[in-house]
C-alpha atoms as a PDB file:
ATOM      1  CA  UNK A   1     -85.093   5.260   4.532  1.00  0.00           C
ATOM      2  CA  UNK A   2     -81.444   4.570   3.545  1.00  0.00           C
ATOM      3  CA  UNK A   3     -82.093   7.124   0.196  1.00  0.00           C
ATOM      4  CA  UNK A   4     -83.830   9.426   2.881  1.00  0.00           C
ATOM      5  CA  UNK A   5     -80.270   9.560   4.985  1.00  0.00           C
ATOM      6  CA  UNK A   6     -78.196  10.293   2.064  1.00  0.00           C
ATOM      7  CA  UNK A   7     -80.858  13.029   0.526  1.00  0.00           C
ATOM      8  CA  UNK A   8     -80.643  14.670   3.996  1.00  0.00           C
ATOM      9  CA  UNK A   9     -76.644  14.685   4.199  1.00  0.00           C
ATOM     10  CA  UNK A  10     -76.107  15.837   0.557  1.00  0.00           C
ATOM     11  CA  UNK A  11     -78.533  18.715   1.275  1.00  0.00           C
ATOM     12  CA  UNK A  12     -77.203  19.975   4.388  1.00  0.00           C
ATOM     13  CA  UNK A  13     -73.164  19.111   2.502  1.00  0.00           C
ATOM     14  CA  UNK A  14     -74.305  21.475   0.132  1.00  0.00           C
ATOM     15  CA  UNK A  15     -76.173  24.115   2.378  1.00  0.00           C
ATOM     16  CA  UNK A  16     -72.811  24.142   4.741  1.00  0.00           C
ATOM     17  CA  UNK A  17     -70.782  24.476   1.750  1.00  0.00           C
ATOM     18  CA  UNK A  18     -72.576  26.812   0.132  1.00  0.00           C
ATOM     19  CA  UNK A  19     -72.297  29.408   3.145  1.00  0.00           C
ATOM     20  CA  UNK A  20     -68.583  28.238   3.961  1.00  0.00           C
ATOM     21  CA  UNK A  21     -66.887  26.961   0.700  1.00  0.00           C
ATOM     22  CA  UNK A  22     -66.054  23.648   1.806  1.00  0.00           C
ATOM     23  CA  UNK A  23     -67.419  20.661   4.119  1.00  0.00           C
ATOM     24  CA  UNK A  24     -69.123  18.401   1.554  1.00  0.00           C
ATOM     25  CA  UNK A  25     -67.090  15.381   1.805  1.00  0.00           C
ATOM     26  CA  UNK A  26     -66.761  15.924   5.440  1.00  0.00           C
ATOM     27  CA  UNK A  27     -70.636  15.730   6.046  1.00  0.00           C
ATOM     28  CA  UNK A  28     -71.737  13.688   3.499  1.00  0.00           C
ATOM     29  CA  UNK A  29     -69.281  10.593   3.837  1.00  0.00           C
ATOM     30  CA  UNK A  30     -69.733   9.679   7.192  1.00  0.00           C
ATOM     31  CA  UNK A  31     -73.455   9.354   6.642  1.00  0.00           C
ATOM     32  CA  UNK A  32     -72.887   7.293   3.483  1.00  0.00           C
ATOM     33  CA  UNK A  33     -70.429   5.012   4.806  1.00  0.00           C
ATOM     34  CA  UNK A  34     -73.639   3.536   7.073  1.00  0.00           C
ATOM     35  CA  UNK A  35     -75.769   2.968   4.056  1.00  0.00           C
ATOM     36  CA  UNK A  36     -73.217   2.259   0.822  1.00  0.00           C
ATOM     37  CA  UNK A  37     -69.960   0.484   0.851  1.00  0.00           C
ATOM     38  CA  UNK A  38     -66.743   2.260   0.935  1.00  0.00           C
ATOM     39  CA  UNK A  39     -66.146   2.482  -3.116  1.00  0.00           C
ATOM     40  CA  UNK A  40     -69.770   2.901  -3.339  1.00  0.00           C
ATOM     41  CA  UNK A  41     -69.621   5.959  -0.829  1.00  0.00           C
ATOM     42  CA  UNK A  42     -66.958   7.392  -2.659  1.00  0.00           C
ATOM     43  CA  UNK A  43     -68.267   7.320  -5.978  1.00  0.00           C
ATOM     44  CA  UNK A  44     -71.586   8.920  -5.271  1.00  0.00           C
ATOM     45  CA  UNK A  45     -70.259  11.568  -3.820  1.00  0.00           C
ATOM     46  CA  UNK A  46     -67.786  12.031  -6.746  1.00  0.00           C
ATOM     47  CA  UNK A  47     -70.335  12.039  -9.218  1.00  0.00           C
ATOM     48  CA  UNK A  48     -72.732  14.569  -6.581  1.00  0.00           C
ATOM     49  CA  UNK A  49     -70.097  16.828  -6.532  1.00  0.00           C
ATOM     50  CA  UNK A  50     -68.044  16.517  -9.578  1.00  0.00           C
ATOM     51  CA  UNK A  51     -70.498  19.220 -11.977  1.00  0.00           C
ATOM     52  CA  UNK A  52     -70.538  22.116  -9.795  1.00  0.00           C
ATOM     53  CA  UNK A  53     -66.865  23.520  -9.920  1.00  0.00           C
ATOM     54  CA  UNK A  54     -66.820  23.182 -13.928  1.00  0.00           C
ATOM     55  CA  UNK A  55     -67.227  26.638 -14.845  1.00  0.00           C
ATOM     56  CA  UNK A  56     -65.124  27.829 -12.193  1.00  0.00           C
ATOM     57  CA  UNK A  57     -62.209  26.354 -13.758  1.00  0.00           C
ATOM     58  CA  UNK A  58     -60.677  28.485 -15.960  1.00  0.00           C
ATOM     59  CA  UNK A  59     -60.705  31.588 -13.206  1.00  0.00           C
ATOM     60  CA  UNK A  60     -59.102  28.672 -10.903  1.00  0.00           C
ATOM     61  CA  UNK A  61     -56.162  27.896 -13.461  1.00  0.00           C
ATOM     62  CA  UNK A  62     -55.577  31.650 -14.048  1.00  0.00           C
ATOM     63  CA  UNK A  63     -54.970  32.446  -9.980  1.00  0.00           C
ATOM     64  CA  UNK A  64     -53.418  28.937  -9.105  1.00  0.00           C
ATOM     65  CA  UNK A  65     -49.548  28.420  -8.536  1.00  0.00           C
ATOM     66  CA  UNK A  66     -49.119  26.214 -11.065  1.00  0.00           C
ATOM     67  CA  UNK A  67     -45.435  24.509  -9.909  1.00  0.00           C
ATOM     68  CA  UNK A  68     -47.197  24.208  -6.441  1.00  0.00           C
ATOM     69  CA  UNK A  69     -50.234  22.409  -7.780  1.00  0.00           C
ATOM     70  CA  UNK A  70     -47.902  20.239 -10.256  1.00  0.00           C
ATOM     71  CA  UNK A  71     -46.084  18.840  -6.910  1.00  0.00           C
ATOM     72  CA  UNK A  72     -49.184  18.288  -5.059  1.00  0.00           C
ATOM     73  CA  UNK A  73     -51.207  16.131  -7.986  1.00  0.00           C
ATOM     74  CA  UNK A  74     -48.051  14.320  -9.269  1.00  0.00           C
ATOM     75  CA  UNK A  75     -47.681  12.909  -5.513  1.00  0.00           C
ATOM     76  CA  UNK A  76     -50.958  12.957  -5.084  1.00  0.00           C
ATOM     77  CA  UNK A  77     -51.296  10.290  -8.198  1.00  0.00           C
ATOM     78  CA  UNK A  78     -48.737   8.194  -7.027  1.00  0.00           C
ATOM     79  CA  UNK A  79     -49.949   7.661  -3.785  1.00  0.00           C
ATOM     80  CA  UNK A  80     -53.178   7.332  -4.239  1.00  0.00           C
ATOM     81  CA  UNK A  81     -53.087   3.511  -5.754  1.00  0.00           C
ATOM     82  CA  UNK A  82     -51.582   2.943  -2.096  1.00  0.00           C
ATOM     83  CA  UNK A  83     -54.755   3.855  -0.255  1.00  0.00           C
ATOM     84  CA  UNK A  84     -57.111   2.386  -2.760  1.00  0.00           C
ATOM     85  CA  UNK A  85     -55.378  -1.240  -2.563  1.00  0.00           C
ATOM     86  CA  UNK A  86     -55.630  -0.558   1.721  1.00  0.00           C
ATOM     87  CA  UNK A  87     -59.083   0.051   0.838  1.00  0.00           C
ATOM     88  CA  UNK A  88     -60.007  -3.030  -1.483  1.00  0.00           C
ATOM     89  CA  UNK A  89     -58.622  -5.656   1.189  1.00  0.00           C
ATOM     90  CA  UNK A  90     -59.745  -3.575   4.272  1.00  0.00           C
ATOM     91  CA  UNK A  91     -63.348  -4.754   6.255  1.00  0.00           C
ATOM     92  CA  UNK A  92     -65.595  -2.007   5.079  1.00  0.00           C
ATOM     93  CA  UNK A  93     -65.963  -0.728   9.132  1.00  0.00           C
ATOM     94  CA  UNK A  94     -62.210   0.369   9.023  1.00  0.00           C
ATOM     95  CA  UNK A  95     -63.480   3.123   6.166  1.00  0.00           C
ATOM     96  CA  UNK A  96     -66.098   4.228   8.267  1.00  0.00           C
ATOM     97  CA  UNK A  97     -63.559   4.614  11.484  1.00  0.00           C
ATOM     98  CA  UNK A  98     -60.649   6.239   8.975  1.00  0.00           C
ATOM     99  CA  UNK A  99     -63.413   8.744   7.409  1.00  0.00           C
ATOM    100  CA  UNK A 100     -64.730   9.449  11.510  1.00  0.00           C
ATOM    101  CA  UNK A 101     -61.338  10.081  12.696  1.00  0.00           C
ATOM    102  CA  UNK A 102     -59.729  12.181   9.950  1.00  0.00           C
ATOM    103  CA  UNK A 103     -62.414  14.115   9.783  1.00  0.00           C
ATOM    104  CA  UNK A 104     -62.611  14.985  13.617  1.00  0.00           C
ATOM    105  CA  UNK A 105     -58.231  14.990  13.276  1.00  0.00           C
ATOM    106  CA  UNK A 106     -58.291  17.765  10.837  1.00  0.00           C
ATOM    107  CA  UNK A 107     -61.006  19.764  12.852  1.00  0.00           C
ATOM    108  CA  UNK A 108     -59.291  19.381  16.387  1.00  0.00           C
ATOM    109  CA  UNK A 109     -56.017  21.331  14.229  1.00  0.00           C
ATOM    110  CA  UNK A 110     -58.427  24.086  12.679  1.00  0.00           C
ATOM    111  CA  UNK A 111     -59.756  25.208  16.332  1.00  0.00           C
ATOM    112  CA  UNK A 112     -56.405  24.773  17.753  1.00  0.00           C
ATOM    113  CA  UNK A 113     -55.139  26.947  15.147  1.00  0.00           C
ATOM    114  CA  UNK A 114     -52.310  23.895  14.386  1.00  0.00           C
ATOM    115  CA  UNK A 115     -49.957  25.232  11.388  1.00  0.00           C
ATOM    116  CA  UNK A 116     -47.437  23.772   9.325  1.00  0.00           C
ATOM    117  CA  UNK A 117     -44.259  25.801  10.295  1.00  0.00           C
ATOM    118  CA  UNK A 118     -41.464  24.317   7.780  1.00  0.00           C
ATOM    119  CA  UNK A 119     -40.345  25.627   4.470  1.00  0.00           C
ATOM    120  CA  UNK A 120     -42.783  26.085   1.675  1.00  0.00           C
ATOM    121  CA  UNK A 121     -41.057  24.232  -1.344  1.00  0.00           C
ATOM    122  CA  UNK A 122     -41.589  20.745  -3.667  1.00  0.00           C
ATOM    123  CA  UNK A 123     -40.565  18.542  -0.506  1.00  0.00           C
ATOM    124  CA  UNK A 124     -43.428  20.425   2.108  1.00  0.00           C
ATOM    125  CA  UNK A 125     -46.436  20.315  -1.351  1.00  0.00           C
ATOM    126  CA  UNK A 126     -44.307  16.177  -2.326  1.00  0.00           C
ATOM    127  CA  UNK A 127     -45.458  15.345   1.091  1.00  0.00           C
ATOM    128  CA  UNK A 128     -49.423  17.061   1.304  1.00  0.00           C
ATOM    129  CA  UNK A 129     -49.911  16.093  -1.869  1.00  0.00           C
ATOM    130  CA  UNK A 130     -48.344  12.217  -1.573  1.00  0.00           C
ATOM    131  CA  UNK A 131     -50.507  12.118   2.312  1.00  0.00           C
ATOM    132  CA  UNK A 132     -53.793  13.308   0.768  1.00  0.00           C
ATOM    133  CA  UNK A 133     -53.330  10.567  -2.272  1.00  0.00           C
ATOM    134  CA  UNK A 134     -53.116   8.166   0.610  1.00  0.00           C
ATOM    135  CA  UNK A 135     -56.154   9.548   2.528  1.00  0.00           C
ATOM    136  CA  UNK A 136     -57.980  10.126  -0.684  1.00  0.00           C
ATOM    137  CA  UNK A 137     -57.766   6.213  -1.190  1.00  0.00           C
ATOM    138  CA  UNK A 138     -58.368   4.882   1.704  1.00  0.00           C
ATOM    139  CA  UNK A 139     -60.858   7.122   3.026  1.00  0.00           C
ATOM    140  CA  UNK A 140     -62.063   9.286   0.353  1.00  0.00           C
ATOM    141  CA  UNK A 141     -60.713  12.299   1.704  1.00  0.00           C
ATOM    142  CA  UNK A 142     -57.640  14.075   0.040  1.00  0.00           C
ATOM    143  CA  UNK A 143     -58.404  17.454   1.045  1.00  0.00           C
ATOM    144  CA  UNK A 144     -57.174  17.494   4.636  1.00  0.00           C
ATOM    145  CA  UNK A 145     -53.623  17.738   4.342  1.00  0.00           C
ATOM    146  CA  UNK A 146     -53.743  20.484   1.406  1.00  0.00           C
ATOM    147  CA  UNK A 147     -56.148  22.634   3.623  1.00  0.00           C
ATOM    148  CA  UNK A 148     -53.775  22.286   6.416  1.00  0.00           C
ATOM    149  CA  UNK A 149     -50.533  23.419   4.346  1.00  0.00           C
ATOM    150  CA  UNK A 150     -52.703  26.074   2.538  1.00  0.00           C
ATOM    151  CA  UNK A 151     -54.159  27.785   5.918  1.00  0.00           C
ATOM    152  CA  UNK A 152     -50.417  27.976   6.569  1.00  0.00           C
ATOM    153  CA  UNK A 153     -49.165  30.186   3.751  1.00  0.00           C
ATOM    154  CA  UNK A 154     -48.620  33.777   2.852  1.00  0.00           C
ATOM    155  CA  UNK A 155     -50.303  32.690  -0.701  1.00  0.00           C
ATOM    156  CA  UNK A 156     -53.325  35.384  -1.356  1.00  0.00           C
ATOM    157  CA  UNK A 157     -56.713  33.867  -0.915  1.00  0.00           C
ATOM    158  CA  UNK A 158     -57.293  33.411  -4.186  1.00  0.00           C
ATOM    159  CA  UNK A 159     -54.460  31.523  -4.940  1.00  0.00           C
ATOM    160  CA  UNK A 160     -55.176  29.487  -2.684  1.00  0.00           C
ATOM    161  CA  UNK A 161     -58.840  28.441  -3.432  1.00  0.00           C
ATOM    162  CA  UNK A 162     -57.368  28.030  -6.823  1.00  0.00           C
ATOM    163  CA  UNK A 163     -54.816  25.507  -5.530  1.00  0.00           C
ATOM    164  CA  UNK A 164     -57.635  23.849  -3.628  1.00  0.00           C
ATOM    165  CA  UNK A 165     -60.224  23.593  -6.101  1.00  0.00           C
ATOM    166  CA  UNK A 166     -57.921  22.802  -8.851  1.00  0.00           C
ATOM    167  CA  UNK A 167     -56.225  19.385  -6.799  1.00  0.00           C
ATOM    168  CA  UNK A 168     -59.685  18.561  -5.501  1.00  0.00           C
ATOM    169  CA  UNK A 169     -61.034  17.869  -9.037  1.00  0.00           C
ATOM    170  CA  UNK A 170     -57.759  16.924 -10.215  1.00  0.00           C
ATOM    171  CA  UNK A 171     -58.207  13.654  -6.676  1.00  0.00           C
ATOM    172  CA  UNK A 172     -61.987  13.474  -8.030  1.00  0.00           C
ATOM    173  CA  UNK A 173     -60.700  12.395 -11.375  1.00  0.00           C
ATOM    174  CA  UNK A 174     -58.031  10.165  -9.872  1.00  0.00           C
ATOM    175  CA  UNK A 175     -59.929   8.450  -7.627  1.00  0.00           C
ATOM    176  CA  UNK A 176     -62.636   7.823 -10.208  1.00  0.00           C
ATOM    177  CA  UNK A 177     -59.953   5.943 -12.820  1.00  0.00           C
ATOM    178  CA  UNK A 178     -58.408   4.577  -9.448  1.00  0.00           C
ATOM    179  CA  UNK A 179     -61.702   2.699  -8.402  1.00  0.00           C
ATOM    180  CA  UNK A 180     -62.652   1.545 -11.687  1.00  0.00           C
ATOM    181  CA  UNK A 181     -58.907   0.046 -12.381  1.00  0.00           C
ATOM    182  CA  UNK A 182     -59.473  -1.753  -9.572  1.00  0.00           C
ATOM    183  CA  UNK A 183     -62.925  -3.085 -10.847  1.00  0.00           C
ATOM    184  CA  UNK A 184     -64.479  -1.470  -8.007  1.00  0.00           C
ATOM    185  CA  UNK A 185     -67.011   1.145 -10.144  1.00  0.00           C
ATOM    186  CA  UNK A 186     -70.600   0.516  -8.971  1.00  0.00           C
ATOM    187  CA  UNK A 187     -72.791   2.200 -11.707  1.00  0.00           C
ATOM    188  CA  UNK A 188     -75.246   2.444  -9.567  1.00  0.00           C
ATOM    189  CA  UNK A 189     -73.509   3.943  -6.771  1.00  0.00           C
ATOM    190  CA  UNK A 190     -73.088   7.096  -9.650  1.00  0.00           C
ATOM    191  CA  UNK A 191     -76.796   6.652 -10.409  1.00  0.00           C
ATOM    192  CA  UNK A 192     -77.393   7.589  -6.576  1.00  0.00           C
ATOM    193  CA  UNK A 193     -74.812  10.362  -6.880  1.00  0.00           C
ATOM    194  CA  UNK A 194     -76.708  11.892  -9.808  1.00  0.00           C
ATOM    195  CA  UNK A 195     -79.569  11.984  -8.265  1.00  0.00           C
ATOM    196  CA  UNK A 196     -78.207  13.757  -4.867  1.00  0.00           C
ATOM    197  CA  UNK A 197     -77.174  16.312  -7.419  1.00  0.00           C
ATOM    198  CA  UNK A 198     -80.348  18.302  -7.310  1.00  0.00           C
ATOM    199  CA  UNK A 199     -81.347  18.535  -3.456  1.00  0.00           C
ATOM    200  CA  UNK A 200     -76.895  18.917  -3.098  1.00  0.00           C
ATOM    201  CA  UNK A 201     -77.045  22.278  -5.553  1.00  0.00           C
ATOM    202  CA  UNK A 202     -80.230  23.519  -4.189  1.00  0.00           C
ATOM    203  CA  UNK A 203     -79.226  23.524  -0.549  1.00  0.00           C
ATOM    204  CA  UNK A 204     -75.998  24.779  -1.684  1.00  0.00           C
ATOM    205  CA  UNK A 205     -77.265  28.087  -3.933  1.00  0.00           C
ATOM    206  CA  UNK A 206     -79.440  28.587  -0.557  1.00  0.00           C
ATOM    207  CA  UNK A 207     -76.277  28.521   2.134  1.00  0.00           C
ATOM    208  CA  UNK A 208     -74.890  31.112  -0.951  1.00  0.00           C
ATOM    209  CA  UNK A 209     -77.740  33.318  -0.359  1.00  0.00           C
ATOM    210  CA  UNK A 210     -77.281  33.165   3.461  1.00  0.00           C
ATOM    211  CA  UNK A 211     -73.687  34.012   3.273  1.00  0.00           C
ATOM    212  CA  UNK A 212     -72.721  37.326   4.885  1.00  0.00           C
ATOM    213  CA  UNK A 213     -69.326  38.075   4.570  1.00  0.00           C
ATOM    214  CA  UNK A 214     -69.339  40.159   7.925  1.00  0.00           C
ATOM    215  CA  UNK A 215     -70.392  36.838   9.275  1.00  0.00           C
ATOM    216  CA  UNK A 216     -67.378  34.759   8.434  1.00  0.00           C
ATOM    217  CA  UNK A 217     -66.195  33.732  11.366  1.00  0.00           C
ATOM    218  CA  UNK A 218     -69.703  32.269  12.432  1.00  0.00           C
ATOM    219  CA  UNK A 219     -69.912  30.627   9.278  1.00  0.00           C
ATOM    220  CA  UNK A 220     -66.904  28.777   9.960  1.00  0.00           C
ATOM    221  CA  UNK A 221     -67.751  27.766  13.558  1.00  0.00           C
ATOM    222  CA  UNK A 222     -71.190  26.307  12.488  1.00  0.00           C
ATOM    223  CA  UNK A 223     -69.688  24.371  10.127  1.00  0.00           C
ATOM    224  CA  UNK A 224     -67.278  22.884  12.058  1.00  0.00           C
ATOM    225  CA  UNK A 225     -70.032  21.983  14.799  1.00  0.00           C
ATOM    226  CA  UNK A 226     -72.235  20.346  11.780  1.00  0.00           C
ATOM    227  CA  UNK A 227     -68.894  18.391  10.542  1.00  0.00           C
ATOM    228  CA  UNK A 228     -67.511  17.166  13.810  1.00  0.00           C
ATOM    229  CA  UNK A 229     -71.406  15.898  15.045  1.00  0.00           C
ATOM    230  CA  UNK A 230     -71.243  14.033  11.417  1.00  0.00           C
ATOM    231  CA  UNK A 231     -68.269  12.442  12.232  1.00  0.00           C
ATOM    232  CA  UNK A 232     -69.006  11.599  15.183  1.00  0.00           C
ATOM    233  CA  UNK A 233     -72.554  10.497  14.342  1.00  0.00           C
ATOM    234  CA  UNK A 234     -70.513   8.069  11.516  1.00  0.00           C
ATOM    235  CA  UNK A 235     -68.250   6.590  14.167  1.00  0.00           C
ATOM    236  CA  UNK A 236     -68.877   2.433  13.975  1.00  0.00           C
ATOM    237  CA  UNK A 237     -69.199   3.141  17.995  1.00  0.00           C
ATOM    238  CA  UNK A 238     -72.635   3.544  17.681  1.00  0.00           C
ATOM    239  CA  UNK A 239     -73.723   0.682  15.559  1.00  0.00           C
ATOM    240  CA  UNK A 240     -74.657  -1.600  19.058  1.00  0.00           C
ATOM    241  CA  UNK A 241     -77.061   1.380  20.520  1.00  0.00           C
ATOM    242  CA  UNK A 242     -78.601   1.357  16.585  1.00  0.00           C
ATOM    243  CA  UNK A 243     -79.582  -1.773  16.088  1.00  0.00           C
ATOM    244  CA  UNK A 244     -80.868  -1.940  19.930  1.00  0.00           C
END
């Protein structure tokens, strides 16, 4: 049943994300936070989603700001230890509730059309980069601060997917040599992740074929409604009603 839960989330992580380039973390980790541990959580989903933005690289590199991207991974790195040692000495239901509430956080400022409205410079990237190290360690989610300060620039679009994808592989890495440094690597946590990879890729090459770029804005708002009910669903709140 519990394999059954976590087949079902990486398929619909990659059918959202495959029609609206991101949401995989966001859908699949408050689902596995009920079945693995926290580290455990992390790493399969690492290992799930780690192969799929390999060839797209090189085209990232080419179109990222590079001094940007330096800023954001080098305090990225250094924070992420931080949220990793929270992690290791935290009760394993205080993941669950940081993964919930960040998650529902950083859609709450996407409807409300929250921006970042300082200046765009090392301190404003120091800052993303240092709060999604942070995030990425505790929770397993460094993305969220870096989407925020992204949807805020003039950068083109394709700078800024290459930004994205570029520090989101950069924090898989990281938090992959973070987790085993702390002894924390369960290789059978990545066994589960490997095999999520197939139903994850499949149900994401499908939400490519349904994407409609006329249709972007509906995209968007049907992934938000899939993320936000599995946050919510993920939410400790409901553990009583469960076992009832």
């Amino acid at each position: 049943m519990e394999l059954i839960a976590l087949g079902a989330a990486a398929a619909l992580a990659g059918l959202v994300r495959g029609f609206s380039g991101f949401g995989t973390a966001m859908i699949f980790l408050p689902v596995a936070g009920r079945v693995l541990g926290p580290f455990e959580a992390i790493v399969a989903l690492i290992v799930m989603d780690i192969i799929g933005p390999i060839p797209l690289i090189p085209r990232a590199w080419r179109d990222a700001d590079k001094r940007a991207l330096g800023w954001l991974v080098g305090a990225m790195c250094l924070t992420l230890p931080i949220g990793l040692a929270v992690l290791s000495v935290a009760p394993e239901v205080l993941f669950r509730w940081l993964v919930s509430l960040v998650i529902l956080t950083l859609l709450l400022a996407l409807v409300l059309g929250l921006r970042f409205r300082g200046h765009y410079g090392p301190r404003a990237w120091s800052i993303a980069g240092g709060t999604g190290g942070v995030l990425g360690g505790v929770a397993g989610l460094p993305g969220p601060p870096i989407i925020l300060l992204h949807m805020a620039t003039d950068q083109p679009a394709r700078v800024v997917r290459g930004n994205m994808m570029l520090y989101l592989v950069a924090a898989d890495l990281a938090m992959l040599a973070g987790i085993a440094g702390f002894g924390a690597f369960d290789p059978q946590a990545a066994v589960v992740g490997a095999g999520l990879i197939v139903p994850y890729a499949l149900a994401g090459l499908i939400g490519q074929r349904m994407f409609d770029p006329g249709r972007e804005a509906l995209y968007a708002r049907v992934a938000y409604v899939i993320i936000g009910v599995a946050a919510i669903q993920g939410l400790p709140l409901w553990d009583g009603f469960v076992g009832a």
